[in-house]
N, C-alpha and C. Protein backbone atom coordinates (compact mmCIF):
# COMPACT_ATOMS: atom_id res chain seq x y z
N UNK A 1 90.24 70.98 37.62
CA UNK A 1 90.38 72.29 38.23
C UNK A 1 89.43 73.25 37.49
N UNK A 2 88.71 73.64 38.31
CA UNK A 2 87.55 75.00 37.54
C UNK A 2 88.28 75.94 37.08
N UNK A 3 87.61 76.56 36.03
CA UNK A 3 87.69 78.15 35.66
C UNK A 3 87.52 79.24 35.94
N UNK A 4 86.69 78.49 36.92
CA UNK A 4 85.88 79.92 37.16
C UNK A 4 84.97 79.45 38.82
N UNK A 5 85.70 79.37 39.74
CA UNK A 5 84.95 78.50 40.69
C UNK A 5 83.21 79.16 41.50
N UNK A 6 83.75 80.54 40.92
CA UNK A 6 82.47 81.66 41.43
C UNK A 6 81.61 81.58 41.40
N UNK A 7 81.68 80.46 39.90
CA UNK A 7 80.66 80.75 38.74
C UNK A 7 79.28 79.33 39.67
N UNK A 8 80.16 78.36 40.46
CA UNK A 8 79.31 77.38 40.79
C UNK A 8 78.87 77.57 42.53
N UNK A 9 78.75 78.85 42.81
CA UNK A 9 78.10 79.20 43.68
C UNK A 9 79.18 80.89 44.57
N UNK A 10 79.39 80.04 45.76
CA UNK A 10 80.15 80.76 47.02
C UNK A 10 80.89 81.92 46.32
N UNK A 11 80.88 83.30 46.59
CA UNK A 11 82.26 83.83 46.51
C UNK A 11 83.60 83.52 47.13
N UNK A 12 84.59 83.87 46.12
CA UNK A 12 85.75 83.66 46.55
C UNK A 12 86.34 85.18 47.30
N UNK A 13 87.49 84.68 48.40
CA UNK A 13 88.37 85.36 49.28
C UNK A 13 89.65 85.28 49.45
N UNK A 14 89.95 86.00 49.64
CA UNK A 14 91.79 86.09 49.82
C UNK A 14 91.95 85.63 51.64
N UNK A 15 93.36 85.62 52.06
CA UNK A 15 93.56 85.19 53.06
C UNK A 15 93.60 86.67 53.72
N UNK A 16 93.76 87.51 53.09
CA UNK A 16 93.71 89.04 53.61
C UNK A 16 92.23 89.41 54.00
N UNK A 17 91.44 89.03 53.01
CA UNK A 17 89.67 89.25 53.19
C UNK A 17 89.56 88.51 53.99
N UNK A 18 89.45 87.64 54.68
CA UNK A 18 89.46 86.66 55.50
C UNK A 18 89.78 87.38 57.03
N UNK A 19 91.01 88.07 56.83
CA UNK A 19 91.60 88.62 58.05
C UNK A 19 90.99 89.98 58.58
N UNK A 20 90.43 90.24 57.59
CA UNK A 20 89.24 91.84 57.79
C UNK A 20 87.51 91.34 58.04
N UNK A 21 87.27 90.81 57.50
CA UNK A 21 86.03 90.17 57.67
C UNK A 21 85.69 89.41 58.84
N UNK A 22 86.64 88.44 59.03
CA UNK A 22 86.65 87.81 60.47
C UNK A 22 87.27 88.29 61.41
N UNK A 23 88.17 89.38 61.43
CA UNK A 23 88.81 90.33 62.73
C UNK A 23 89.60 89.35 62.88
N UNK A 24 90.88 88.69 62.51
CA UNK A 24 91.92 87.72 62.97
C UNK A 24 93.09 87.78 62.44
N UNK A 25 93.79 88.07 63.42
CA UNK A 25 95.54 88.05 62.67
C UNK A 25 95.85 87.43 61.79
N UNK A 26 97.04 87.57 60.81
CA UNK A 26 97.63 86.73 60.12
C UNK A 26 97.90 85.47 60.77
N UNK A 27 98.36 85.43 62.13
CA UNK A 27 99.23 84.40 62.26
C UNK A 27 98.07 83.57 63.11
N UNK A 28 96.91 84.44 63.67
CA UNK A 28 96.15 83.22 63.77
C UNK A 28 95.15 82.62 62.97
N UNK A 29 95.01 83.10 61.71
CA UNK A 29 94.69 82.46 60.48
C UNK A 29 95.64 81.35 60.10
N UNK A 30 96.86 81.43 59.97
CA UNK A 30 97.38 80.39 59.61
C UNK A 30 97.84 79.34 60.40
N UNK A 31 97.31 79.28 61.73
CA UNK A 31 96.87 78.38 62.82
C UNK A 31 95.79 77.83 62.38
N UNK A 32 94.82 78.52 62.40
CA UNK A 32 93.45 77.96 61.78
C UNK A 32 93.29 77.13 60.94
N UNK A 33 94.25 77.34 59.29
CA UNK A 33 94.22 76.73 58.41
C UNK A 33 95.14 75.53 58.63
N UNK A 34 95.94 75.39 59.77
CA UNK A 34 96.74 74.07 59.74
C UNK A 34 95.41 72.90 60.33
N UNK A 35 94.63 73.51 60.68
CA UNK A 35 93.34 72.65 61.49
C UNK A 35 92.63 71.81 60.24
N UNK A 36 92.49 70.48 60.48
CA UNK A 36 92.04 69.86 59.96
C UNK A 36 90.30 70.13 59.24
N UNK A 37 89.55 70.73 60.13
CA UNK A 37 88.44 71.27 59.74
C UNK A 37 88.24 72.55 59.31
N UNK A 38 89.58 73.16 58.99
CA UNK A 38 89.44 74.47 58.36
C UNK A 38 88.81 74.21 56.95
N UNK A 39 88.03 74.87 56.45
CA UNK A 39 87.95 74.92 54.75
C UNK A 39 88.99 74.83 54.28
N UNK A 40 89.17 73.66 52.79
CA UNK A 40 90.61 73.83 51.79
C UNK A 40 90.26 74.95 50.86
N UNK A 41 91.18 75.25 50.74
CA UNK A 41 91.17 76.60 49.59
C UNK A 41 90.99 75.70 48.38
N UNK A 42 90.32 76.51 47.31
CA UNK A 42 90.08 76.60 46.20
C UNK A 42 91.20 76.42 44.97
N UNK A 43 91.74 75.95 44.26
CA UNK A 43 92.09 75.43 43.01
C UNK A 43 91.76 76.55 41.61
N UNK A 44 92.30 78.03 41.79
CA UNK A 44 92.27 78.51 40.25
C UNK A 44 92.70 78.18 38.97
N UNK A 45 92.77 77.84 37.91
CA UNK A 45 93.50 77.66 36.77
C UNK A 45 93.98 79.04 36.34
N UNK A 46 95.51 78.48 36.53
CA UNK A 46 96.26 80.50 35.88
C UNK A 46 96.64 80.79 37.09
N UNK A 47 95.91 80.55 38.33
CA UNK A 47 96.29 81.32 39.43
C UNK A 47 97.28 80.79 40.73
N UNK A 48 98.04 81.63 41.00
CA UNK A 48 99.00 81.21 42.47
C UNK A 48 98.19 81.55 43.93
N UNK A 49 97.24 82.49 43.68
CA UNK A 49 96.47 83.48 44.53
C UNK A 49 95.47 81.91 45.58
N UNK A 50 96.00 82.40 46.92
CA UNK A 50 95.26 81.26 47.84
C UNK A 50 93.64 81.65 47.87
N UNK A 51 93.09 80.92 47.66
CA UNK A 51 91.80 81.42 47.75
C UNK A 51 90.41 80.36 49.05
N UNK A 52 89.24 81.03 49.49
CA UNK A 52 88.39 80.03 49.49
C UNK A 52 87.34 80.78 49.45
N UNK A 53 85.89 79.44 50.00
CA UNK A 53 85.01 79.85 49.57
C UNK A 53 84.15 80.62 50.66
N UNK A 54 84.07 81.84 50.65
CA UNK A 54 83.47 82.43 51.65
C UNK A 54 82.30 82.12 52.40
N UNK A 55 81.49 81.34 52.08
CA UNK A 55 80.69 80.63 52.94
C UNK A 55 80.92 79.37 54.03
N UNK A 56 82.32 78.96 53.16
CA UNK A 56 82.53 77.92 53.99
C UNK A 56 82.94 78.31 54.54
N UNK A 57 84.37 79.45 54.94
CA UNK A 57 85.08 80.09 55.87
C UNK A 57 83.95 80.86 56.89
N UNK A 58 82.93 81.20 56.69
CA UNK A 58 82.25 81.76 57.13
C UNK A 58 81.18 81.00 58.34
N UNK A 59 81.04 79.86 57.52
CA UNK A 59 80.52 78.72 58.36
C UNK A 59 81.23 78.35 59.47
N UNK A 60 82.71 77.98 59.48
CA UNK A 60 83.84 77.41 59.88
C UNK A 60 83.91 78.70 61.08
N UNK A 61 84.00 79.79 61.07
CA UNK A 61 83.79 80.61 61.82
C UNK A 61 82.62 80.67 62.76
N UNK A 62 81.64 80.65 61.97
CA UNK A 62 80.16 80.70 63.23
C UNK A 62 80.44 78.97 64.42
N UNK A 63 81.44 78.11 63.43
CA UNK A 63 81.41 76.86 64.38
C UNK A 63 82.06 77.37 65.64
N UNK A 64 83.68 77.71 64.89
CA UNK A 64 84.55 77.77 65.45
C UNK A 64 84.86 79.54 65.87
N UNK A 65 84.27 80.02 66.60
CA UNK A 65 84.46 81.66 66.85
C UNK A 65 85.88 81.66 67.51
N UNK A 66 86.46 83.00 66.84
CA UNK A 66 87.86 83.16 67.37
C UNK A 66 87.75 83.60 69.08
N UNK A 67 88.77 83.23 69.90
CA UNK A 67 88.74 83.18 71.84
C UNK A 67 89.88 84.03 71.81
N UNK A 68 89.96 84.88 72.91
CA UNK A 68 90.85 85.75 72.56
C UNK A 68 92.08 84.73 73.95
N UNK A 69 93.02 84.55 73.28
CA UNK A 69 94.12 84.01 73.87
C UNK A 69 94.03 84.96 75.40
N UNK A 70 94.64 83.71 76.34
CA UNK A 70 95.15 84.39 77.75
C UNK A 70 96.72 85.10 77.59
N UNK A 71 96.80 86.31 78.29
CA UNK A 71 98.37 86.76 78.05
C UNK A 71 98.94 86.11 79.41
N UNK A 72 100.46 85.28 78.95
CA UNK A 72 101.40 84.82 79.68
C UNK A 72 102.44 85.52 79.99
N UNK A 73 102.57 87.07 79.54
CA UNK A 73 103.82 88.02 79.83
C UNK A 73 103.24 88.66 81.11
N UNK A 74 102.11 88.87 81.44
CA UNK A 74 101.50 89.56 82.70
C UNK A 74 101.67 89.03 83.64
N UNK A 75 102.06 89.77 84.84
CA UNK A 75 102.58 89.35 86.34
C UNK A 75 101.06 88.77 87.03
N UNK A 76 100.95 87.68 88.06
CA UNK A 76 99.96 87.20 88.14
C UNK A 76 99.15 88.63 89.27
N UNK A 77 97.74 88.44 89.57
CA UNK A 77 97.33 89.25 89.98
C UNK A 77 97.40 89.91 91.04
N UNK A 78 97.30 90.68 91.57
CA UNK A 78 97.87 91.15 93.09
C UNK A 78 97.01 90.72 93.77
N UNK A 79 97.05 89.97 95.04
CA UNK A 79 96.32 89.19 95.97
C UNK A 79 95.28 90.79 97.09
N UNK A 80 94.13 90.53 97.05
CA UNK A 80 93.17 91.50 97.58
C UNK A 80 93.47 91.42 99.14
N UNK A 81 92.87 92.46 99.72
CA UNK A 81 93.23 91.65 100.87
C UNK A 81 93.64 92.98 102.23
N UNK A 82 94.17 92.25 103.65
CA UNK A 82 95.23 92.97 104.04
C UNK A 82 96.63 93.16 103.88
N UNK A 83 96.84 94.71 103.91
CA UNK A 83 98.20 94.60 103.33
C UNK A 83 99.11 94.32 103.78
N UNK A 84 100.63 93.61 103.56
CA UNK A 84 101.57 93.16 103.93
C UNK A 84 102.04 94.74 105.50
N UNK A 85 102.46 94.35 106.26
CA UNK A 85 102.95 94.97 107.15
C UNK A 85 104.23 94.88 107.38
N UNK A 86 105.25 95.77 107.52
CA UNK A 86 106.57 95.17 107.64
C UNK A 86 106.97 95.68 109.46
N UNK A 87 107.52 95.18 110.43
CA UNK A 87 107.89 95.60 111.63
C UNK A 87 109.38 96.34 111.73
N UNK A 88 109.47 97.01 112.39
CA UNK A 88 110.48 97.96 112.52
C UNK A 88 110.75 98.17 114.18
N UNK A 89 111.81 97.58 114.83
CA UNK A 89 112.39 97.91 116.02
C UNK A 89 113.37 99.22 116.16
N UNK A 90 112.56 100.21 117.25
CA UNK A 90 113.48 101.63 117.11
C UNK A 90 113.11 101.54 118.60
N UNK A 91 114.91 102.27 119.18
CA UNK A 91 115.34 102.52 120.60
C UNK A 91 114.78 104.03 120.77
N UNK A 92 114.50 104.51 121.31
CA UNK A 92 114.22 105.80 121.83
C UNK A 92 114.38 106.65 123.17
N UNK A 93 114.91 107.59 123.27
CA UNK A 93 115.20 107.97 124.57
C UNK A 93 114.36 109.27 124.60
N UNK A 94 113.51 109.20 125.65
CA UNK A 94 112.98 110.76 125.64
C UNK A 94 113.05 111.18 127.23
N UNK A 95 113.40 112.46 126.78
CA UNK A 95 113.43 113.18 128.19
C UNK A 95 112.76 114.64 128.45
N UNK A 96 112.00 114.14 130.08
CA UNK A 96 110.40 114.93 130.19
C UNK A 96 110.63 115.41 131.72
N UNK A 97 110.00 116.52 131.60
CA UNK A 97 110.19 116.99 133.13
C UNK A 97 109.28 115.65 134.04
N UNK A 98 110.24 115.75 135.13
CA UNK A 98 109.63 114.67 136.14
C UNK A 98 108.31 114.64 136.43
N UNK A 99 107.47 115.33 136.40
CA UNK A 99 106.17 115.29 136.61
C UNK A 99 104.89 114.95 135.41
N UNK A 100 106.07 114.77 134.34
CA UNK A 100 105.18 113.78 133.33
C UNK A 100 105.46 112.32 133.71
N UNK A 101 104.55 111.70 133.59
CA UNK A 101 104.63 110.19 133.35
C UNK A 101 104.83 109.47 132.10
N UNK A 102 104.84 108.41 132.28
CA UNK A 102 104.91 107.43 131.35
C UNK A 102 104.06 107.90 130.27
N UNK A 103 102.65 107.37 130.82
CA UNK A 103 101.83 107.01 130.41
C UNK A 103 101.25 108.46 129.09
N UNK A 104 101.79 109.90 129.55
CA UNK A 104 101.59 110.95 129.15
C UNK A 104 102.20 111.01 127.49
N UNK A 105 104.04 110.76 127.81
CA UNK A 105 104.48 110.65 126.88
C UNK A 105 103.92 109.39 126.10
N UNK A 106 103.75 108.52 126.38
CA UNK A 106 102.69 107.68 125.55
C UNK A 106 101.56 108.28 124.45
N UNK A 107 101.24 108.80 125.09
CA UNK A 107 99.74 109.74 124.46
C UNK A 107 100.48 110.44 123.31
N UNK A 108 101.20 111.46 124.18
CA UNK A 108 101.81 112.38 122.82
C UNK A 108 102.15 112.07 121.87
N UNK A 109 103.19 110.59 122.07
CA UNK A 109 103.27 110.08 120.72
C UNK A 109 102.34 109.90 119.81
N UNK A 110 101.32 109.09 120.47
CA UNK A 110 100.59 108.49 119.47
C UNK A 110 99.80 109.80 118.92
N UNK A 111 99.37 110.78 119.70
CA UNK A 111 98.64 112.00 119.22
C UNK A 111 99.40 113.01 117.86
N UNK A 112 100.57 112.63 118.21
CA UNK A 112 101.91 113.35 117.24
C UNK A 112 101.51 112.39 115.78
N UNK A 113 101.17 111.21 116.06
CA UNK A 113 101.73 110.08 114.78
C UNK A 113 100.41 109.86 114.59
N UNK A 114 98.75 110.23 114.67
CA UNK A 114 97.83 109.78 114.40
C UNK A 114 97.54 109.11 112.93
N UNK A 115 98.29 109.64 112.38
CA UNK A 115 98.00 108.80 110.59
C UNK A 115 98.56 107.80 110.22
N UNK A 116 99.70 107.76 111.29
CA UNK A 116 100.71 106.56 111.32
C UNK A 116 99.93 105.06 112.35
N UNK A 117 99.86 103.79 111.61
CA UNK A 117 99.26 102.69 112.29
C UNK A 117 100.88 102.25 113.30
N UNK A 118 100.99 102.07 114.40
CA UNK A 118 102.13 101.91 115.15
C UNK A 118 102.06 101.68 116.48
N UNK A 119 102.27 100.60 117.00
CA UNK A 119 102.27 100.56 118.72
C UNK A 119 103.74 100.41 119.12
N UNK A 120 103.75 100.71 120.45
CA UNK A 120 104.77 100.63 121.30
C UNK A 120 104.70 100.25 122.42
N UNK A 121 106.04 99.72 122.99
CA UNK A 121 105.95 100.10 124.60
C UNK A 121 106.62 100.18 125.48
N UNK A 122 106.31 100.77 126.93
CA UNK A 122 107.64 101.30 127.30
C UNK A 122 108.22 100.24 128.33
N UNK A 123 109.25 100.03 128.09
CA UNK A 123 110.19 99.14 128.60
C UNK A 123 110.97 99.58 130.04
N UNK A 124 110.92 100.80 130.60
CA UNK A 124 111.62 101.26 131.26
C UNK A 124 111.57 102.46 131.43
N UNK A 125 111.80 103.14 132.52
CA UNK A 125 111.35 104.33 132.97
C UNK A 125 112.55 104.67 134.34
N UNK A 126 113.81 105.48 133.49
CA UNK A 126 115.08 105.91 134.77
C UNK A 126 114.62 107.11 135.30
N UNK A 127 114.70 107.20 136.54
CA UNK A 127 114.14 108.50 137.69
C UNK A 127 115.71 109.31 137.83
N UNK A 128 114.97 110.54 137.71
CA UNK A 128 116.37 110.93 137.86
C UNK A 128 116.89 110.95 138.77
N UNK A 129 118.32 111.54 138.68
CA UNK A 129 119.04 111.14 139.98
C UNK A 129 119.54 112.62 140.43
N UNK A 130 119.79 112.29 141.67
CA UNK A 130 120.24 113.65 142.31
C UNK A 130 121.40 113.70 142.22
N UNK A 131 121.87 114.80 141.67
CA UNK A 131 123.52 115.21 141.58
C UNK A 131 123.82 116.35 141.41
């Protein structure tokens, strides 16, 4: 075990320097390091402190560049497109002096509802009655 491992080239790094230098979470650093081709840390005498050698981590990085994970909590994308339409059946009774037609009150509606997308049609037409 060296004394001084500095002394035979690479600087040494913490797992914190590591996490600032390379822009990577804790926790996907220590993904990284379960990887077989991660750099092994370094061996201090005296020391508990995880260390490695910054070139190699550095190397190991230019191989292996961090991918930024896909998120699985996000609802999938909203489909482009035309939009869903929903149909709606409504009875209606309207009442028009006899000398309108059908076809009149037709118009009005739709002239009344122009912003509204909506067809109709008329089913029936009672004449009045004399009484």
């Amino acid at each position: 075990m060296p004394k001084n491992p500095e002394s035979e080239g690479s600087r040494l790094i913490t797992l914190k320097q590591i996490e600032l230098e390379h822009g990577v979470s804790r926790s996907a650093l220590h993904t990284y390091r379960r990887s077989a081709s991660f750099p092994r840390p370094v061996q201090i005498e005296g020391s508990t402190k995880i260390q490695y050698r910054a070139d190699e981590v550095a190397a190991w990085f230019e191989a292996n560049p961090p991918q930024q994970g896909k998120r699985t909590d996000l609802a999938p994308p909203k489909q482009q497109g035309v939009p869903q339409m929903s149909t709606y059946i409504l009875t209606m009774r309207i009442e028009a002096d006899s000398d309108v037609t059908a076809e009149q009150v037709r118009q009005e509606i739709y002239d009344a509802c122009s912003d509204v997308p909506f067809g109709f049609d008329i089913t029936g037409v009672e004449e009045p009655s004399d009484g």
